[in-house]
Protein backbone atom coordinates (compact mmCIF):
# COMPACT_ATOMS: atom_id res chain seq x y z
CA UNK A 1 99.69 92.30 123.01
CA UNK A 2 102.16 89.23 123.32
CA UNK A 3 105.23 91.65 122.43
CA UNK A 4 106.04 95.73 122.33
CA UNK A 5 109.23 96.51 120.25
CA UNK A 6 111.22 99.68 121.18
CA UNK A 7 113.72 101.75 118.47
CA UNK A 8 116.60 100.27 120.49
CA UNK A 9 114.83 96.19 118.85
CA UNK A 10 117.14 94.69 116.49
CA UNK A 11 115.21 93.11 113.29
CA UNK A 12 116.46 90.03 113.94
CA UNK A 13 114.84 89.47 117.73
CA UNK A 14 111.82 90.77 116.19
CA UNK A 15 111.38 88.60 113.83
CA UNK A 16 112.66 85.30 115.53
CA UNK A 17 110.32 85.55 118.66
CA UNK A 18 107.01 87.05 116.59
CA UNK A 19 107.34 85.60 113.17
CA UNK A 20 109.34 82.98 112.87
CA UNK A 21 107.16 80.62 114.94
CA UNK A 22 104.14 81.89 112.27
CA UNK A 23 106.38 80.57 109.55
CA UNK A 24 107.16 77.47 110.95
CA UNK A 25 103.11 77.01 111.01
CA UNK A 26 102.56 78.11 107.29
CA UNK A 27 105.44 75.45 106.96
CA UNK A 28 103.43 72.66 108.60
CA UNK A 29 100.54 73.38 106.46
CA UNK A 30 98.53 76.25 108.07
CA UNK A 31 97.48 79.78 107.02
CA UNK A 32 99.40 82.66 107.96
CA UNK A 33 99.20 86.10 107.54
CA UNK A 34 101.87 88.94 108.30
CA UNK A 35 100.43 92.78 108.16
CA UNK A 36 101.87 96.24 109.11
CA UNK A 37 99.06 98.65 109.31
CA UNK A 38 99.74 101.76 110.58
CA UNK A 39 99.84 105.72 110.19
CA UNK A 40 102.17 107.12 107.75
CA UNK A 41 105.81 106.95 109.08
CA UNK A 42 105.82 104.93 111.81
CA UNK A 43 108.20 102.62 110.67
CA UNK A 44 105.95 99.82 108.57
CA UNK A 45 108.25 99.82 105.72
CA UNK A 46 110.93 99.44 107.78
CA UNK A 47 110.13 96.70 109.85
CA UNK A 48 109.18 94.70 106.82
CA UNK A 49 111.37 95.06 104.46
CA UNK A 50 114.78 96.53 106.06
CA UNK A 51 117.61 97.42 104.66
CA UNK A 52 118.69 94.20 101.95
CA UNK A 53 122.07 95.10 101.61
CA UNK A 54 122.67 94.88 105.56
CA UNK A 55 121.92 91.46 107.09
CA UNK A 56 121.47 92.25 110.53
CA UNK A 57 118.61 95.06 109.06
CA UNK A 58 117.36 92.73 106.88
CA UNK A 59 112.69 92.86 107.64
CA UNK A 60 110.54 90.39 108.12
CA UNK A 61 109.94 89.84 104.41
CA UNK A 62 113.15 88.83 103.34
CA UNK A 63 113.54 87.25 106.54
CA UNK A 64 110.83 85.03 105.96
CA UNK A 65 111.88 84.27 102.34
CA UNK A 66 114.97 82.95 103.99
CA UNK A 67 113.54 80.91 106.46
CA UNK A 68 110.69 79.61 103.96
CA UNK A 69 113.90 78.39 101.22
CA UNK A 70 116.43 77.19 103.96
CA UNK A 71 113.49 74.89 105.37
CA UNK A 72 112.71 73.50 101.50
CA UNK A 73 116.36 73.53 100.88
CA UNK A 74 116.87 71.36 104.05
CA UNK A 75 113.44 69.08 103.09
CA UNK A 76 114.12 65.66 102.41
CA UNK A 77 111.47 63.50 100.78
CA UNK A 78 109.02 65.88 100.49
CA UNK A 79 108.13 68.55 97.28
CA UNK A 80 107.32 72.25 97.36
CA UNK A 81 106.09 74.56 95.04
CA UNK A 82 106.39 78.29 96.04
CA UNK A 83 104.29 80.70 94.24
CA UNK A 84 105.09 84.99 94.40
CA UNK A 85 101.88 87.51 94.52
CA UNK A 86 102.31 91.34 95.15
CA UNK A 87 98.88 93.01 95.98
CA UNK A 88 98.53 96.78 97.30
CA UNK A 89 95.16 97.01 99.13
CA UNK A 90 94.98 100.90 99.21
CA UNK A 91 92.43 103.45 99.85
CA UNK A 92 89.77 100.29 99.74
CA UNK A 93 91.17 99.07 96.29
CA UNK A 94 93.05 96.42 95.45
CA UNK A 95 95.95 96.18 92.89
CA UNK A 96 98.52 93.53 91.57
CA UNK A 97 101.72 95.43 92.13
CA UNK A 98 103.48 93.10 89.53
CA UNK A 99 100.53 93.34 86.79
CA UNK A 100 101.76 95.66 83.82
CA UNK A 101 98.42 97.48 83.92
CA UNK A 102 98.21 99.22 87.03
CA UNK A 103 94.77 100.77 86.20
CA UNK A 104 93.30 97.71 86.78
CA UNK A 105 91.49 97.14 89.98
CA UNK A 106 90.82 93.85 91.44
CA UNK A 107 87.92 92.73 93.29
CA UNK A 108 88.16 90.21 96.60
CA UNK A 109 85.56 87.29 96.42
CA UNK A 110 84.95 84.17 98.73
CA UNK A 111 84.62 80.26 97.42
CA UNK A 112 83.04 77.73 99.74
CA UNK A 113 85.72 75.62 98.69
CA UNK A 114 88.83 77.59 98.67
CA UNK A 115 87.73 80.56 101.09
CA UNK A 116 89.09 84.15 100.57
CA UNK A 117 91.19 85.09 97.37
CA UNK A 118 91.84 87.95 95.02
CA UNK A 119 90.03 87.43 91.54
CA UNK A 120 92.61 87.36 88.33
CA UNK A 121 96.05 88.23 91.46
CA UNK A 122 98.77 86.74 89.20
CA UNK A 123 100.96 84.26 91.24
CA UNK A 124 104.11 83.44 90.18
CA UNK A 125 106.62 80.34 91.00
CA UNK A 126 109.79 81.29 92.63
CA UNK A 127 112.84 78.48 93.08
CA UNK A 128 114.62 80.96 95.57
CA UNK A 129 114.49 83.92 97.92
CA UNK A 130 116.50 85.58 95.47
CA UNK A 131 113.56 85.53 92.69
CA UNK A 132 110.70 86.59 95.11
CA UNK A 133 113.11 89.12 96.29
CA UNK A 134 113.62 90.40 92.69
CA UNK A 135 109.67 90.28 92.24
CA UNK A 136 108.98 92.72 95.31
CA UNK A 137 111.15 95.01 94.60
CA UNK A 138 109.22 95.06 90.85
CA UNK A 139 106.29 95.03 92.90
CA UNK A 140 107.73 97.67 94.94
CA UNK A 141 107.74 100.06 92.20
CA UNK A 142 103.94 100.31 91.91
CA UNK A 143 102.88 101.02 95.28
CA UNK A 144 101.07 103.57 95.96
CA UNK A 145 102.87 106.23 98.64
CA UNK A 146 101.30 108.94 100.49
């Protein structure tokens, strides 16, 4: 482990010395991947999402969405497009959490020339951490609890 986090951790030193150097890389151009896997009620939800309404509670999610928009917003020369997907892998199946049908199961494939994705996972473009914000907690909605 490169870190252990304690109850007494604020959000914020979690996620400026484990994630926020991760962003930056996605940033620069290279893959990144956040996950909270764990048994039921040991925090997961908390850690990455927070409490919205309280800033210094705020996750890693909308931490990240911050940090993603406030480096575009401070881009000079230099075009983004930033597109929104919700997926729910759960109990070995895998759902779009913003798809209206939630019956519908999705399958994972592999392209030589695009690697891993998620057949038919909608993606949607977001100008602002405000609009992916609004499309997790649609997203949110759908998941599966338990």
């Amino acid at each position: 482990f490169d870190s252990v986090y304690d109850w007494n951790s604020k959000q914020s030193d979690l996620y400026d010395e484990t994630f926020a150097p991760l962003v930056d890389s996605v940033l620069q151009g290279y893959n990144g991947t956040i996950l909270a896997y764990g048994q039921t009620g040991t925090g997961k939800t908390y850690t990455m999402e927070g409490l919205a309404d309280v800033p210094e509670e705020r996750g890693v999610i909308p931490n990240a969405f911050e940090h993603i928009f406030n480096h575009i917003a401070r881009s000079q020369d230099e075009t983004y497009l930033v597109r929104a997907s919700y997926l729910e892998i759960y109990q070995e199946q895998i759902r779009d959490l913003l798809s209206k049908d939630q019956s519908t199961r999705l399958e994972l494939r592999d392209r030589a020339d695009t690697g891993v994705y998620v057949k038919d996972l909608k993606a949607y473009v977001a100008k602002n951490a405000l609009e992916v914000g609004k499309a997790m907690k649609a997203g949110n909605k759908n998941r599966s609890v338990g």
